[in-house]
PDB file of N, CA and C in Angstrom:
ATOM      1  N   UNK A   1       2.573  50.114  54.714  1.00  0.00           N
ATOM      2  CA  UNK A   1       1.976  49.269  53.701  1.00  0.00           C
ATOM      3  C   UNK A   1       2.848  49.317  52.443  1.00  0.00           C
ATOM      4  N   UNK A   2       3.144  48.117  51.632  1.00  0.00           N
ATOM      5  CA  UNK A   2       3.649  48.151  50.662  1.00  0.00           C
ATOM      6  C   UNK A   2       2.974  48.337  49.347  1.00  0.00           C
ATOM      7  N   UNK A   3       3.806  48.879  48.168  1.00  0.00           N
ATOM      8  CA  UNK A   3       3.000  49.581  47.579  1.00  0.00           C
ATOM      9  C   UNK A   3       3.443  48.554  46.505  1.00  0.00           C
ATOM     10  N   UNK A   4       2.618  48.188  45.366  1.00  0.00           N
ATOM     11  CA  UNK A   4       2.546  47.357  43.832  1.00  0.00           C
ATOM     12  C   UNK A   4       3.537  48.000  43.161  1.00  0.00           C
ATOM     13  N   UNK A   5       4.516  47.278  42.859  1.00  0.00           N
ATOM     14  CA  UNK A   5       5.383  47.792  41.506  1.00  0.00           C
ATOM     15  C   UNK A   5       4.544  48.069  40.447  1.00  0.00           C
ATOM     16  N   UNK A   6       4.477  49.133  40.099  1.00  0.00           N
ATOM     17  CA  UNK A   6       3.747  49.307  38.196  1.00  0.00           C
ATOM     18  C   UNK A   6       3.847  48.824  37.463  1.00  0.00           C
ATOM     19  N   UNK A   7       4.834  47.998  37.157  1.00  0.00           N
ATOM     20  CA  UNK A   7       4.840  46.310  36.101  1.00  0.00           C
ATOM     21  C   UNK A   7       3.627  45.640  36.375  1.00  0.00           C
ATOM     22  N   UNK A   8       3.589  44.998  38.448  1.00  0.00           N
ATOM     23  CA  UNK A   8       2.816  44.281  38.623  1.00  0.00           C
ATOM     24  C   UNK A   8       1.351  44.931  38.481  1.00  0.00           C
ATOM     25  N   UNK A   9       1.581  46.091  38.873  1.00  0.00           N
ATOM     26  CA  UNK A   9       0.161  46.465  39.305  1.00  0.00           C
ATOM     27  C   UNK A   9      -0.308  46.689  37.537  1.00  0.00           C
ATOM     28  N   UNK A  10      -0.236  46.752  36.645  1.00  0.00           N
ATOM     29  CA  UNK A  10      -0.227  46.794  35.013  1.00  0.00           C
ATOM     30  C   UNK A  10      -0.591  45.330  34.689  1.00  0.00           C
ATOM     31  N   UNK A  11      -0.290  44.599  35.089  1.00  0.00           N
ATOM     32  CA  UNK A  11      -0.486  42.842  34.764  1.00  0.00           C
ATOM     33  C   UNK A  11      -1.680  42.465  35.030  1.00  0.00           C
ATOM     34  N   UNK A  12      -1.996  43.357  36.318  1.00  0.00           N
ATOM     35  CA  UNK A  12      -3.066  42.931  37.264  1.00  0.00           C
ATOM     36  C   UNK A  12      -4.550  43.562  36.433  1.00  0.00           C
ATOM     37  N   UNK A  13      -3.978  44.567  35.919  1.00  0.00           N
ATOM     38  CA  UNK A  13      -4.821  45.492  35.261  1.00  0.00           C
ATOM     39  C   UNK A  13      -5.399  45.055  33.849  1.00  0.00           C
ATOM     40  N   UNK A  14      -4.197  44.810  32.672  1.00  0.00           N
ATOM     41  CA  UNK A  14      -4.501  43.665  31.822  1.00  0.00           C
ATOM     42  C   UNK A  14      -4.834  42.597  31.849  1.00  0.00           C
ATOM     43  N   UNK A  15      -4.771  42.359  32.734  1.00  0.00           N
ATOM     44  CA  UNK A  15      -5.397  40.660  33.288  1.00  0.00           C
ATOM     45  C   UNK A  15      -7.337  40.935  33.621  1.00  0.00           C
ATOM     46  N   UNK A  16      -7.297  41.648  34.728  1.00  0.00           N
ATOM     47  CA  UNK A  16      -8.657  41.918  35.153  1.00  0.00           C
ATOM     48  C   UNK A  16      -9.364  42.212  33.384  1.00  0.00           C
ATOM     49  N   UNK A  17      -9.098  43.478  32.566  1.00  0.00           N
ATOM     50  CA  UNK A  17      -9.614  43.465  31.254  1.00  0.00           C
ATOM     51  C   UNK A  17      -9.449  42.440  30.088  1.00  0.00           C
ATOM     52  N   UNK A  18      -8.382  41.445  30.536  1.00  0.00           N
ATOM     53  CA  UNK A  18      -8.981  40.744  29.064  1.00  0.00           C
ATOM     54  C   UNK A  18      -9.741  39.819  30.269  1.00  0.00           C
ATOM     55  N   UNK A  19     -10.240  39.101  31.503  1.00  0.00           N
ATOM     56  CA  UNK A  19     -10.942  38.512  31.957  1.00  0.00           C
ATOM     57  C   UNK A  19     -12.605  39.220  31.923  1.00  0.00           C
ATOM     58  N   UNK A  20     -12.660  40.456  31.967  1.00  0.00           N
ATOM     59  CA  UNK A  20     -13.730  41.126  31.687  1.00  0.00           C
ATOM     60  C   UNK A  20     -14.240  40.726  30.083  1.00  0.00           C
ATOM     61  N   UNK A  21     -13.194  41.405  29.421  1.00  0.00           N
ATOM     62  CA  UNK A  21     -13.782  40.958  27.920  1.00  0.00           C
ATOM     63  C   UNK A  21     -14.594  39.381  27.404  1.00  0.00           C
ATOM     64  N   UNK A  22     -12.872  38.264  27.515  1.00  0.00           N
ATOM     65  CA  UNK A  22     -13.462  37.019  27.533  1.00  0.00           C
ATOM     66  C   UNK A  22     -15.022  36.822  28.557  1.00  0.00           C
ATOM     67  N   UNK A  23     -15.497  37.419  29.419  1.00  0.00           N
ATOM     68  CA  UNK A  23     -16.592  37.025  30.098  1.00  0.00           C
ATOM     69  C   UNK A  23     -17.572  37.849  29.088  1.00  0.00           C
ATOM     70  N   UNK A  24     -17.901  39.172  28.716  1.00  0.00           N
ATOM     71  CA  UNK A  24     -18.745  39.528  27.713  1.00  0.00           C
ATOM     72  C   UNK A  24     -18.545  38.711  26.667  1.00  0.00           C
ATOM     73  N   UNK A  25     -17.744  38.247  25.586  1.00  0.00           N
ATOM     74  CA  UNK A  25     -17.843  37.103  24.798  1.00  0.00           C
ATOM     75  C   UNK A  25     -18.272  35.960  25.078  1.00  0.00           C
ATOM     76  N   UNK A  26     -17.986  35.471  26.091  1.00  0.00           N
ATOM     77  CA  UNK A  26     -18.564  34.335  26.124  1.00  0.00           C
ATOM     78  C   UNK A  26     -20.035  34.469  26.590  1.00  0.00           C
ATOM     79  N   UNK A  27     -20.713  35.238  27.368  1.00  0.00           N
ATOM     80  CA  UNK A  27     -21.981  35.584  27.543  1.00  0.00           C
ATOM     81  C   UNK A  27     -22.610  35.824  25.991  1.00  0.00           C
ATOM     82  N   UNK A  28     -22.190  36.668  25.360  1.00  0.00           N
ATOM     83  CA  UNK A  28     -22.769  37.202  24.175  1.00  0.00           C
ATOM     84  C   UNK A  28     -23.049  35.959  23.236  1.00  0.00           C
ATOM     85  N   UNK A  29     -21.815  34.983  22.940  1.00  0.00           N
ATOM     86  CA  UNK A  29     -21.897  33.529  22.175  1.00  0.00           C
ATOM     87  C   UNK A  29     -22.552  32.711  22.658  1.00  0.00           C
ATOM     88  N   UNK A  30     -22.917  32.288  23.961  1.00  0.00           N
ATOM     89  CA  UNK A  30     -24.136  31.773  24.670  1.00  0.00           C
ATOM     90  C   UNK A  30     -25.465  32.530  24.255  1.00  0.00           C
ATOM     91  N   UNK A  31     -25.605  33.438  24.597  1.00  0.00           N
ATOM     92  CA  UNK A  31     -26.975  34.836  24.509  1.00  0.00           C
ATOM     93  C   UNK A  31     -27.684  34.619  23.102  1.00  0.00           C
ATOM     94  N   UNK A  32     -26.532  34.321  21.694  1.00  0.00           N
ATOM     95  CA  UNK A  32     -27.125  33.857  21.070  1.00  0.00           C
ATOM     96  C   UNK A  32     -27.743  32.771  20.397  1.00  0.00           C
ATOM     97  N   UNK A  33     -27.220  31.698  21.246  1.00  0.00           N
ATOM     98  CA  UNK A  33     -28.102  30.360  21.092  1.00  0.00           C
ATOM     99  C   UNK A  33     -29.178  30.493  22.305  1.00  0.00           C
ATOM    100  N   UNK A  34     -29.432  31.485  23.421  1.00  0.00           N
ATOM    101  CA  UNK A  34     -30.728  31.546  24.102  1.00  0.00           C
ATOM    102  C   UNK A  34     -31.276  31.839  22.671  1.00  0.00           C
ATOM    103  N   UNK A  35     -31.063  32.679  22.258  1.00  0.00           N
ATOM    104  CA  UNK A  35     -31.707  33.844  21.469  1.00  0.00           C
ATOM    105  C   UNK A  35     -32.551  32.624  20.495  1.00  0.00           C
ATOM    106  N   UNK A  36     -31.894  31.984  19.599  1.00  0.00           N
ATOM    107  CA  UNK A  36     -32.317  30.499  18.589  1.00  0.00           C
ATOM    108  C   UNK A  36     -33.054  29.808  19.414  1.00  0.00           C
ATOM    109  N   UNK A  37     -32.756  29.154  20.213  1.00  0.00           N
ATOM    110  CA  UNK A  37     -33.430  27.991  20.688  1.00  0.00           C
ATOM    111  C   UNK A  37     -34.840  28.434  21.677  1.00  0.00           C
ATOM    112  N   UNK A  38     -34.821  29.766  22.548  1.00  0.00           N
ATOM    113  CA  UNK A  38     -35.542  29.959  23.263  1.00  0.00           C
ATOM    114  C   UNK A  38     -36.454  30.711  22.987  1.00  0.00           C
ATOM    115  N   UNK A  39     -35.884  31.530  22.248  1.00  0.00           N
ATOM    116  CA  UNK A  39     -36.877  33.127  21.607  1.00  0.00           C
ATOM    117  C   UNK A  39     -37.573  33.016  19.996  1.00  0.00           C
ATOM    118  N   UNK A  40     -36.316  31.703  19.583  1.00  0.00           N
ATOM    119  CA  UNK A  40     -37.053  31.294  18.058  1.00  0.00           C
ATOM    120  C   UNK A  40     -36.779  32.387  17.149  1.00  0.00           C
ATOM    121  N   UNK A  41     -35.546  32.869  17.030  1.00  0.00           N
ATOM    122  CA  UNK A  41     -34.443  33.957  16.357  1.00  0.00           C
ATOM    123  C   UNK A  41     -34.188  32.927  15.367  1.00  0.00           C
ATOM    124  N   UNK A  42     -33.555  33.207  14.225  1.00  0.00           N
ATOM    125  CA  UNK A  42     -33.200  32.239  13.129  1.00  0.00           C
ATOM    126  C   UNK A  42     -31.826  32.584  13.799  1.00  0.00           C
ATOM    127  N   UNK A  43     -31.181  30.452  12.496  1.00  0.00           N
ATOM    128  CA  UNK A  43     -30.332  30.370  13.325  1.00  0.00           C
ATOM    129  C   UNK A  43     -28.876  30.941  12.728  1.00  0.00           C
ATOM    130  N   UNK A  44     -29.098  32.491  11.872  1.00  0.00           N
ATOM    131  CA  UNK A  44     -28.275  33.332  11.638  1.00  0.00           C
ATOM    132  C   UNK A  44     -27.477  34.102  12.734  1.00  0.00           C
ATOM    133  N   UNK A  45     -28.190  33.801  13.950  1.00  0.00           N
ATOM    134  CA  UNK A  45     -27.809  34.473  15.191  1.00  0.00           C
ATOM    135  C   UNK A  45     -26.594  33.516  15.857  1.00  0.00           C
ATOM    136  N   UNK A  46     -26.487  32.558  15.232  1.00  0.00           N
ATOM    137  CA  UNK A  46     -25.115  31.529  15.715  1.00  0.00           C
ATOM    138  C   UNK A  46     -24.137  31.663  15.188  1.00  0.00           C
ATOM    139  N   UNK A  47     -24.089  32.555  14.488  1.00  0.00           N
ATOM    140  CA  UNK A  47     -22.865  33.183  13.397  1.00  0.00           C
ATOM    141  C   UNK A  47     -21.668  33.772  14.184  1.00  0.00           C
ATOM    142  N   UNK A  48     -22.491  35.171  14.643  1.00  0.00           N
ATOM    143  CA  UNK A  48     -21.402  36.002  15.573  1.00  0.00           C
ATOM    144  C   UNK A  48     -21.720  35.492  16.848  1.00  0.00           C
ATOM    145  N   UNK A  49     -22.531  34.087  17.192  1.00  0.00           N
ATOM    146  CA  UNK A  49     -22.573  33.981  18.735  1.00  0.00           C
ATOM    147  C   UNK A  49     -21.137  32.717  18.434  1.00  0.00           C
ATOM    148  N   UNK A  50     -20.807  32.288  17.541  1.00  0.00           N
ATOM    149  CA  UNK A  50     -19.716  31.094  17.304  1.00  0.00           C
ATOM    150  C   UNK A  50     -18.442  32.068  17.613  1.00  0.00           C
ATOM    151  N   UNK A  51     -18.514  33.349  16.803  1.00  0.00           N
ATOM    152  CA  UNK A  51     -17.182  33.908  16.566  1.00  0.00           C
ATOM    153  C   UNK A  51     -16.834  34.417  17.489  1.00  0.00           C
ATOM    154  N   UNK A  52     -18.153  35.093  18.771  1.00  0.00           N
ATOM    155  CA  UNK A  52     -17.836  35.357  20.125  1.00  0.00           C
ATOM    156  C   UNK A  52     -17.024  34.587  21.029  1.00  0.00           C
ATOM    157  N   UNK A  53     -17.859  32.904  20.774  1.00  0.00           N
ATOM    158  CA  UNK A  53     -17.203  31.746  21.923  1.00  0.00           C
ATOM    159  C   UNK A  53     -15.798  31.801  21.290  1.00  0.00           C
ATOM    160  N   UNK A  54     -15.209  31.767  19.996  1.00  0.00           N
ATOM    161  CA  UNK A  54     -14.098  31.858  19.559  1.00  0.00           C
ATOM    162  C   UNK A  54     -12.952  32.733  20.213  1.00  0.00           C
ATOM    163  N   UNK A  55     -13.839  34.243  20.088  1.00  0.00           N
ATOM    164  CA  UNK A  55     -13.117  34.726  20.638  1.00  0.00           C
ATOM    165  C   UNK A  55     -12.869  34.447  22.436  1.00  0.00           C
ATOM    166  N   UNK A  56     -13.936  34.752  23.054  1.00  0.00           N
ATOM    167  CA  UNK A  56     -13.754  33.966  24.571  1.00  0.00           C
ATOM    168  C   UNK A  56     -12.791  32.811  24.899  1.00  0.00           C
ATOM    169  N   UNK A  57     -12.511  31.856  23.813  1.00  0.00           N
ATOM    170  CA  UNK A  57     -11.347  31.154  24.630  1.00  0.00           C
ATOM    171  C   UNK A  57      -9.650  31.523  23.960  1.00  0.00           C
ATOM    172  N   UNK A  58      -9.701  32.480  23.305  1.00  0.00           N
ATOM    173  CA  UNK A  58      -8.797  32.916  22.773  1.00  0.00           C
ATOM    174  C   UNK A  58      -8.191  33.750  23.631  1.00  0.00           C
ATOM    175  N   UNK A  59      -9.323  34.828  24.375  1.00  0.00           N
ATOM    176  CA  UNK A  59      -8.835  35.533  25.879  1.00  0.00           C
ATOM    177  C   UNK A  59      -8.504  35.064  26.765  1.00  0.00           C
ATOM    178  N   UNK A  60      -9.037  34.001  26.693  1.00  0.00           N
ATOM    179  CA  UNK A  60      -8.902  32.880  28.136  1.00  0.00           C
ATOM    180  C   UNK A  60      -7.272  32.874  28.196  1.00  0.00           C
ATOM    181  N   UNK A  61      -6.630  32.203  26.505  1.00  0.00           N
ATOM    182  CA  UNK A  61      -5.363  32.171  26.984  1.00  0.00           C
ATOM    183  C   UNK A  61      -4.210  32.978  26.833  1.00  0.00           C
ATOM    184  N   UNK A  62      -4.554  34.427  26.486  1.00  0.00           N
ATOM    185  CA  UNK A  62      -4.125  35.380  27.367  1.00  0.00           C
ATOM    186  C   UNK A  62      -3.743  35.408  28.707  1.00  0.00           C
ATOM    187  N   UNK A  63      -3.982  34.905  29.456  1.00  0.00           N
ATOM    188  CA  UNK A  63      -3.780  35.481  31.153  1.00  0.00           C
ATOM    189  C   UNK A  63      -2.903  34.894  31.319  1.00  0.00           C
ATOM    190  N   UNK A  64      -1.988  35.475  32.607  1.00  0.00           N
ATOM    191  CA  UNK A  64      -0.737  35.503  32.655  1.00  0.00           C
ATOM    192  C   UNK A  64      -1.191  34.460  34.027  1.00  0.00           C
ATOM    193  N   UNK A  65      -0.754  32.885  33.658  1.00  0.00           N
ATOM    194  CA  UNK A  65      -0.428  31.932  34.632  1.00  0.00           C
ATOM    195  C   UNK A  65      -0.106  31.060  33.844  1.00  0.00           C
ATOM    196  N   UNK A  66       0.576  30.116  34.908  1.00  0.00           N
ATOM    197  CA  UNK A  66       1.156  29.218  34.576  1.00  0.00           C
ATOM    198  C   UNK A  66       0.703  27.432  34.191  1.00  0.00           C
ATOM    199  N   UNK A  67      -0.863  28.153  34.988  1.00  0.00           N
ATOM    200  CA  UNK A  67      -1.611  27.037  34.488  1.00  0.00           C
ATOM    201  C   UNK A  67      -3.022  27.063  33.841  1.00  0.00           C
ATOM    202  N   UNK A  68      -3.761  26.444  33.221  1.00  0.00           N
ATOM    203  CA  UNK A  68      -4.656  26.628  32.492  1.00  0.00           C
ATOM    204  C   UNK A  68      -6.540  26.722  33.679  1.00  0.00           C
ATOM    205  N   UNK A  69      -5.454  25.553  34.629  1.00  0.00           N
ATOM    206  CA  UNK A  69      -6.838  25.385  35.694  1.00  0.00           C
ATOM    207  C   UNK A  69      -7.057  26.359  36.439  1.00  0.00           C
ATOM    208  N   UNK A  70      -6.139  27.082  37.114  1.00  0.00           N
ATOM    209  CA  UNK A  70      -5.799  28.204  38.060  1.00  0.00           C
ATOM    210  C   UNK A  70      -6.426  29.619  37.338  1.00  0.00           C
ATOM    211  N   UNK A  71      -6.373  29.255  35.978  1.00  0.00           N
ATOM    212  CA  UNK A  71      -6.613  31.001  35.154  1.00  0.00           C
ATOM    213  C   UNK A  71      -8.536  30.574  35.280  1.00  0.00           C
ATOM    214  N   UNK A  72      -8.940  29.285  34.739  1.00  0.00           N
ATOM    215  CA  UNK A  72      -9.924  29.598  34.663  1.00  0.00           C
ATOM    216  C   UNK A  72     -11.210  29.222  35.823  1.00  0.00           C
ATOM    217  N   UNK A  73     -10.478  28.856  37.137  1.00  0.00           N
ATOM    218  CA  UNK A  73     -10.991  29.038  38.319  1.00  0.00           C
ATOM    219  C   UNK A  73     -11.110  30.440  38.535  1.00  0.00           C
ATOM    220  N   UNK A  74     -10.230  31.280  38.837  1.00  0.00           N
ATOM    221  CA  UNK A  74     -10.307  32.318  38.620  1.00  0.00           C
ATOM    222  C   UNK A  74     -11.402  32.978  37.844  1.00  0.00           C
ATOM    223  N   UNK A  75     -11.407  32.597  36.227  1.00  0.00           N
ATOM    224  CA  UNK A  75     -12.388  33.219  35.620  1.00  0.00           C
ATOM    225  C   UNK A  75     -13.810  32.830  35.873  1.00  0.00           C
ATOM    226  N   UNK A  76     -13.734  32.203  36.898  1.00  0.00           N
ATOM    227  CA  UNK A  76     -15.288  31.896  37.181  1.00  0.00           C
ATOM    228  C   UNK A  76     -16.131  32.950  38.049  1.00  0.00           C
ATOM    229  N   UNK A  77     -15.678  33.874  39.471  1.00  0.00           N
ATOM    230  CA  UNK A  77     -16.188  34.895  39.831  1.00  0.00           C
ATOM    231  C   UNK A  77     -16.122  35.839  39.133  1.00  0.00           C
ATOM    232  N   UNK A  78     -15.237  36.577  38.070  1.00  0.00           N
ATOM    233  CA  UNK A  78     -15.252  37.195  37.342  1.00  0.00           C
ATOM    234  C   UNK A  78     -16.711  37.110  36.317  1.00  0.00           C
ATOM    235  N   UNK A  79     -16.701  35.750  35.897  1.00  0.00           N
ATOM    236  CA  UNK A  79     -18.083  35.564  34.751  1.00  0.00           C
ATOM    237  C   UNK A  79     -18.914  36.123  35.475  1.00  0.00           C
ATOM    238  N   UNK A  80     -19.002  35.766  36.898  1.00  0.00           N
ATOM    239  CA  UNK A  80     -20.390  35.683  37.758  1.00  0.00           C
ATOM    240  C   UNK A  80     -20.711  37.391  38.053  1.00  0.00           C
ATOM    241  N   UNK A  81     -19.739  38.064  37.794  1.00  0.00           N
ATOM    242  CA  UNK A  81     -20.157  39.443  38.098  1.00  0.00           C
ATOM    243  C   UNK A  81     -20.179  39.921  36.854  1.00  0.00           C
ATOM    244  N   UNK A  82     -19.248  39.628  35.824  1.00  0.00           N
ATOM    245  CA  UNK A  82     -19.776  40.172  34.056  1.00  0.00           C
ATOM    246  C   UNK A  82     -21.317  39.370  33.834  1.00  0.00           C
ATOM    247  N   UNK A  83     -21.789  38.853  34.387  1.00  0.00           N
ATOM    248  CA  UNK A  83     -23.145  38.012  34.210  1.00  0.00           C
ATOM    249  C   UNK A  83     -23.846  39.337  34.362  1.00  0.00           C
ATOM    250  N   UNK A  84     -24.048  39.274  35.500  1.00  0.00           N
ATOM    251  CA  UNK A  84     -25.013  40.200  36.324  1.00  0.00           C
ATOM    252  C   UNK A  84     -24.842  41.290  35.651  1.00  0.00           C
ATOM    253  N   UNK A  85     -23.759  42.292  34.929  1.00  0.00           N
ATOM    254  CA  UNK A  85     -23.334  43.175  34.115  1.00  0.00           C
ATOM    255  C   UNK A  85     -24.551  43.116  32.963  1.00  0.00           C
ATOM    256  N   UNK A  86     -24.406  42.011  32.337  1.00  0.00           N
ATOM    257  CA  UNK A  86     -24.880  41.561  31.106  1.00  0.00           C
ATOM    258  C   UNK A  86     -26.790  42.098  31.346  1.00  0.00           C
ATOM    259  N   UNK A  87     -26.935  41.258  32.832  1.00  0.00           N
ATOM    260  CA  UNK A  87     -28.408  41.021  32.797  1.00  0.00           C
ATOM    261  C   UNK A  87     -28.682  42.363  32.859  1.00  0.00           C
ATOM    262  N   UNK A  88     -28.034  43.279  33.434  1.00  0.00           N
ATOM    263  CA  UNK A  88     -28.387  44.677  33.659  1.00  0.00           C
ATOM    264  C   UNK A  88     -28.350  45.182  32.153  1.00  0.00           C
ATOM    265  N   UNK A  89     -27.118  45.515  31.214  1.00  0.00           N
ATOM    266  CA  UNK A  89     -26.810  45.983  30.675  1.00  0.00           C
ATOM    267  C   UNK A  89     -27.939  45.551  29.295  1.00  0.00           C
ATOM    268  N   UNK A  90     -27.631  44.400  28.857  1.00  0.00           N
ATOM    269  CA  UNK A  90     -28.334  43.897  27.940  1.00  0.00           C
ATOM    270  C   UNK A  90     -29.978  43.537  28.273  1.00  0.00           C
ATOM    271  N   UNK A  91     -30.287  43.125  29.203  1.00  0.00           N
ATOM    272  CA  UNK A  91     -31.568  42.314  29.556  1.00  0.00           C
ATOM    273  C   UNK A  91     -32.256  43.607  29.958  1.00  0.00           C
ATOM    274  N   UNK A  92     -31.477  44.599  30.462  1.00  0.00           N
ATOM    275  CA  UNK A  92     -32.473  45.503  31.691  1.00  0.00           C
ATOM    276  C   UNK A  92     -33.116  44.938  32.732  1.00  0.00           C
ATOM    277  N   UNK A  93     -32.664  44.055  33.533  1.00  0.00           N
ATOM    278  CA  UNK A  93     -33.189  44.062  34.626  1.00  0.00           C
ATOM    279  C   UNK A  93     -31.875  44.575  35.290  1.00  0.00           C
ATOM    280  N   UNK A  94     -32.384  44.777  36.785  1.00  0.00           N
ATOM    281  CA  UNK A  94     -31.450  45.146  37.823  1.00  0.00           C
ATOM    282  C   UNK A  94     -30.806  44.272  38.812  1.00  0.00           C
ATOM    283  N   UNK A  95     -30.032  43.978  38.977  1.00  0.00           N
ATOM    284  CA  UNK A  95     -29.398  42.560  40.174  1.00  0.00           C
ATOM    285  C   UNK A  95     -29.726  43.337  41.129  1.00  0.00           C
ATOM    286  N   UNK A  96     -30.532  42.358  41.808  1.00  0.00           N
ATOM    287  CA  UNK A  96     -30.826  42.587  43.233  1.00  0.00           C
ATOM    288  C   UNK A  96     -29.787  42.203  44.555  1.00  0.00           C
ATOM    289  N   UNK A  97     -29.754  42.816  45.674  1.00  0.00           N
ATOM    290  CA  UNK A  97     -28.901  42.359  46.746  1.00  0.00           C
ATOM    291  C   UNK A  97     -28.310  41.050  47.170  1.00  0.00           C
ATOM    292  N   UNK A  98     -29.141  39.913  46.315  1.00  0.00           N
ATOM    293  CA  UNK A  98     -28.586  38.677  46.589  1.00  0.00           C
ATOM    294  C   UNK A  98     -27.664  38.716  45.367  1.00  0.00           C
ATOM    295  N   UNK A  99     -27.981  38.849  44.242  1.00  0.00           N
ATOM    296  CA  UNK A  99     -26.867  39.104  43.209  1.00  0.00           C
ATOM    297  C   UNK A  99     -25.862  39.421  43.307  1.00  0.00           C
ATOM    298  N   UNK A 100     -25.626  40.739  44.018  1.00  0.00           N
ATOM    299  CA  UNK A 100     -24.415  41.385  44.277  1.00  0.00           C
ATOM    300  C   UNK A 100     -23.789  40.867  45.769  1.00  0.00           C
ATOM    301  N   UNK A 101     -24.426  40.657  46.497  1.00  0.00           N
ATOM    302  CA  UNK A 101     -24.029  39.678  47.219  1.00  0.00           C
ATOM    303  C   UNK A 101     -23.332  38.263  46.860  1.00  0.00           C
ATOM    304  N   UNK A 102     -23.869  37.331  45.706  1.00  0.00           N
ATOM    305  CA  UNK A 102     -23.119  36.440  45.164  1.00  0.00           C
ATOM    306  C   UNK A 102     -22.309  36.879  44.713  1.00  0.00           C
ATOM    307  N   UNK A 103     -22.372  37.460  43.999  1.00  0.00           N
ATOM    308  CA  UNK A 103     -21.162  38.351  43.019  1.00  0.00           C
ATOM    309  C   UNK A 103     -19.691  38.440  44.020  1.00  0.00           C
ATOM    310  N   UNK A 104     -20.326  39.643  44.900  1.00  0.00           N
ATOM    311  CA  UNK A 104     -19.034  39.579  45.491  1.00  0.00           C
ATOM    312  C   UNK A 104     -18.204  38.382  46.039  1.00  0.00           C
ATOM    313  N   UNK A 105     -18.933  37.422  47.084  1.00  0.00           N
ATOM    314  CA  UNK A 105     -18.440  36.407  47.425  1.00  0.00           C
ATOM    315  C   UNK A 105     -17.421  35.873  46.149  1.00  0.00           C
ATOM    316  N   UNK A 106     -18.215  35.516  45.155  1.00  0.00           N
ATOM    317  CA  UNK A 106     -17.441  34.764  43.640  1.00  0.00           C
ATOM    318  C   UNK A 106     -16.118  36.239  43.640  1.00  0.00           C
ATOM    319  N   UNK A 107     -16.078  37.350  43.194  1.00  0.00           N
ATOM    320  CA  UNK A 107     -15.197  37.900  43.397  1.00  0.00           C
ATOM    321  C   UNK A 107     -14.115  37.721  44.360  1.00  0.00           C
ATOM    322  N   UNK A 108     -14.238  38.298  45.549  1.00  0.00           N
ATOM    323  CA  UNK A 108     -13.442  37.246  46.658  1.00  0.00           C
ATOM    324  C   UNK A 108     -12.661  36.145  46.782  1.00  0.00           C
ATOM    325  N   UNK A 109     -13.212  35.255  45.542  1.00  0.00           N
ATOM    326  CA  UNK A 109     -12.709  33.775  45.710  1.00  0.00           C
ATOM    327  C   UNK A 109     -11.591  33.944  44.664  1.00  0.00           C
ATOM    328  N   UNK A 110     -12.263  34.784  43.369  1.00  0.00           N
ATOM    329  CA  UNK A 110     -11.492  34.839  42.168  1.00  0.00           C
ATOM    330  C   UNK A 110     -10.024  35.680  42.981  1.00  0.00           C
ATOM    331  N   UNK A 111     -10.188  36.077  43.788  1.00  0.00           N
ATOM    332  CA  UNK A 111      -9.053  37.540  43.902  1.00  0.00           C
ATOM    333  C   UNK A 111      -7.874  36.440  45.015  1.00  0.00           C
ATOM    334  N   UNK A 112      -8.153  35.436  45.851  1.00  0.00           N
ATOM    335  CA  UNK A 112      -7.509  34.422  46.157  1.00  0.00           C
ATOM    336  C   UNK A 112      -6.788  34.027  45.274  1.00  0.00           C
ATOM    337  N   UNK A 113      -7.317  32.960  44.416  1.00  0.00           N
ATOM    338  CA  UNK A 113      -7.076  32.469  43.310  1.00  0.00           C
ATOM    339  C   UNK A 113      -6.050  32.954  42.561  1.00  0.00           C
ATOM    340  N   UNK A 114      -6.580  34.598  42.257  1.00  0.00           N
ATOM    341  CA  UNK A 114      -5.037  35.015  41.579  1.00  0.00           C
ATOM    342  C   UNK A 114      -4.567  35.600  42.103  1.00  0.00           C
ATOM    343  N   UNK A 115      -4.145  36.156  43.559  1.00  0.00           N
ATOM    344  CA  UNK A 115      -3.361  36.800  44.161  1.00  0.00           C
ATOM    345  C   UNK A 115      -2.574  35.817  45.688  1.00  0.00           C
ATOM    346  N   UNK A 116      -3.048  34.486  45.493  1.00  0.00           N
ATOM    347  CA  UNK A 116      -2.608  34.271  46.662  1.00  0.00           C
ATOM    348  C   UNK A 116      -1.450  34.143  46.494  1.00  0.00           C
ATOM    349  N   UNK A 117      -0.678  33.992  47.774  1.00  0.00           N
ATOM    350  CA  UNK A 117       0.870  33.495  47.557  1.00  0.00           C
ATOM    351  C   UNK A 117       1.165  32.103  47.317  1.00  0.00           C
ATOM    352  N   UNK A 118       1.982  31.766  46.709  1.00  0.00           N
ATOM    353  CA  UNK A 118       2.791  30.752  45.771  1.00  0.00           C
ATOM    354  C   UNK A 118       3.467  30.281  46.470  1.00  0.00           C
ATOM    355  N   UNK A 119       4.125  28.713  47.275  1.00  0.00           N
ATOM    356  CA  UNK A 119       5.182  28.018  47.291  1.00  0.00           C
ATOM    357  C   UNK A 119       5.542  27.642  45.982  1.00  0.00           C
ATOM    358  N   UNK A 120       6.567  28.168  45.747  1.00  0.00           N
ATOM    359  CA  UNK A 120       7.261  28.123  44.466  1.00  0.00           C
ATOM    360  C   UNK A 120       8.117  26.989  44.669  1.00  0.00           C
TER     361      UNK A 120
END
């Protein structure tokens, strides 16, 4: 078996964390317009939920590709398992087996996406 150069395998690594991050930001800048519109929070809570989405697409273009569509296909199984993160972490509930079951599948797809091979 061949083994990851440490450059690559480092890319892969910074990549997976700022895709983690941008997905908590952008959850969190959403979370707080649930928070306004649904829960009836004043709408002081759109402040740091603006500066979150700000930051979220600022990570976005961080990632190391060459195209904008490809990075954020990708970032779509990623969201789907920082989601479920969120609901646990923040919400307290627990994802149940279909959750993590979606999850993974969306993972799976994301790990195609950025690892498949390239005709260059």
């Amino acid at each position: 078996m061949r083994s990851v150069p440490r450059e690559l395998a480092l890319r892969y690594v910074l990549s997976l964390a700022i895709y983690v991050a941008a997905g908590f930001a952008e959850i969190a800048g959403c979370f707080s317009f649930w928070l306004w519109l649904k829960e009836g929070r004043s709408p002081v809570y759109l402040v740091p939920g603006v500066a979150a989405l700000i930051l979220f697409a600022v990570l976005l273009t961080r990632i190391d590709s060459a195209t904008a569509g490809r990075a954020y296909a990708a970032y779509g199984g990623i969201y789907i398992a920082t989601a479920l993160a969120w609901l646990w972490l923040v919400e307290g509930v627990r994802p149940d087996r279909w959750d993590l079951a979606g999850a993974s599948l969306a993972l799976c797809g994301a790990a195609l996406i950025l690892f498949g091979p390239r005709i260059r």
